[in-house]
Protein backbone atom coordinates (compact mmCIF):
# COMPACT_ATOMS: atom_id res chain seq x y z
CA UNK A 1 0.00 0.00 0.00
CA UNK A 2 1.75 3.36 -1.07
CA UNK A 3 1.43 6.14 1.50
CA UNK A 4 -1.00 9.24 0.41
CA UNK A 5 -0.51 12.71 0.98
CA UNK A 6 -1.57 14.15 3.73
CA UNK A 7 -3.92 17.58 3.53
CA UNK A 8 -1.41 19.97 2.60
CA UNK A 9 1.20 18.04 1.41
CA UNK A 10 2.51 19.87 -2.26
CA UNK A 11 1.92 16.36 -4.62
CA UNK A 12 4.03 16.75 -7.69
CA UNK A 13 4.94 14.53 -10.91
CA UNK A 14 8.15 14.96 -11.30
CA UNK A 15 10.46 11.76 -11.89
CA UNK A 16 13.41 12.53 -10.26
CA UNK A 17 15.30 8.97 -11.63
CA UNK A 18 15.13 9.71 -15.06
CA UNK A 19 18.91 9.86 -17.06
CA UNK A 20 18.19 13.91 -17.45
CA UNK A 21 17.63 14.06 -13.42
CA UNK A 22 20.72 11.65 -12.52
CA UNK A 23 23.08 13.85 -15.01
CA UNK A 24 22.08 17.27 -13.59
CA UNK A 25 19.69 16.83 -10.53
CA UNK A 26 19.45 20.97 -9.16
CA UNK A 27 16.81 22.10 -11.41
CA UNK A 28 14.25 18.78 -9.78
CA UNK A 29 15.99 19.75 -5.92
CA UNK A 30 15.12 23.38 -6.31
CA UNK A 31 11.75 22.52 -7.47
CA UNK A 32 11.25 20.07 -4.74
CA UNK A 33 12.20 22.40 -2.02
CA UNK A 34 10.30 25.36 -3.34
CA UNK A 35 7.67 23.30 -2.90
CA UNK A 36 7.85 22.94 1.07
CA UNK A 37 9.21 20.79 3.68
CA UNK A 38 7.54 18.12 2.67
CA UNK A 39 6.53 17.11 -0.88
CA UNK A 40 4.41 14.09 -2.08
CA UNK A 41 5.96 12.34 -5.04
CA UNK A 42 3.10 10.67 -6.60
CA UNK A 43 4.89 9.14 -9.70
CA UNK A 44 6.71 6.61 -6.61
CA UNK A 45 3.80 7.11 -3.99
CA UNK A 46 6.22 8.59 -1.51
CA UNK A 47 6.88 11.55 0.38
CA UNK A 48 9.89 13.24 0.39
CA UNK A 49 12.08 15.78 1.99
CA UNK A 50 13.97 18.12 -0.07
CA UNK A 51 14.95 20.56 2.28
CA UNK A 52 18.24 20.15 4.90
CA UNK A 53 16.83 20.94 8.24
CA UNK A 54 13.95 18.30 7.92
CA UNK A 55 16.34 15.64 6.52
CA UNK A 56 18.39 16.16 9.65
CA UNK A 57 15.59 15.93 12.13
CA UNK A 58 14.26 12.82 10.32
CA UNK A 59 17.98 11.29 10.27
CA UNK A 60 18.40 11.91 14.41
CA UNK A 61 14.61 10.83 14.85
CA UNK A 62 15.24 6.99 14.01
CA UNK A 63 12.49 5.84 15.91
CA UNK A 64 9.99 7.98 13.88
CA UNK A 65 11.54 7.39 10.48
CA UNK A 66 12.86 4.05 10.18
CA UNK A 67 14.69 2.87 7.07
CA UNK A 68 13.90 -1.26 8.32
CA UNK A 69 12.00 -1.95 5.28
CA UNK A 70 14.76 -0.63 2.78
CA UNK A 71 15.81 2.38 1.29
CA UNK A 72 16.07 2.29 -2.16
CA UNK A 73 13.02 3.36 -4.49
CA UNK A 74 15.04 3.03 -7.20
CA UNK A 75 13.98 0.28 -9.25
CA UNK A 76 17.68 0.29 -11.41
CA UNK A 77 19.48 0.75 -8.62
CA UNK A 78 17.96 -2.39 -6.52
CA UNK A 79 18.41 -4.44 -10.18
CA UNK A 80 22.13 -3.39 -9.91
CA UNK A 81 22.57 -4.65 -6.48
CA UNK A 82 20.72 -8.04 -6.74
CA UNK A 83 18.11 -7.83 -4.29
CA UNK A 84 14.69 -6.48 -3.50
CA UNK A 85 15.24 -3.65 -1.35
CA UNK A 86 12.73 -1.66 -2.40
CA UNK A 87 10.18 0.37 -0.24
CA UNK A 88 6.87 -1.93 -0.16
């Protein structure tokens, strides 16, 4: 089940794993973090966190933000690395 966005939440499109995005990502960050704090990605059904403070609170809050069920939502990269780590 993918998360939804919460009331509030900026949803965008954007594909941020495409070969134009890995080659020259700072046009997608800066229009992820003009967005706000927290953005809803629905092209991967996840939320993310563009901007540095909230990445840091979520990184020291471990208990809130667990990585236990994997951390990669790319799809190439898990292929590359021979297992399903993928975000369920």
């Amino acid at each position: 089940m993918s998360p939804v966005p919460t009331s509030g939440t900026p949803t965008i499109d954007v594909d941020p794993y495409t070969e134009s995005a890995r080659i020259d990502p700072y046009d997608v960050y800066a229009e992820l973090r003009a967005l706000g704090p927290v953005v809803y990605l629905s092209r991967h059904g996840l939320h993310a966190l563009p901007r540095y403070d909230e990445v840091r609170a979520a990184l020291m809050d471990w208990q809130t933000f667990s990585s236990a069920r994997g951390v990669f939502v790319d799809p190439e990269v898990n292929a590359r690395l021979g297992g399903d780590h993928a975000l369920q």
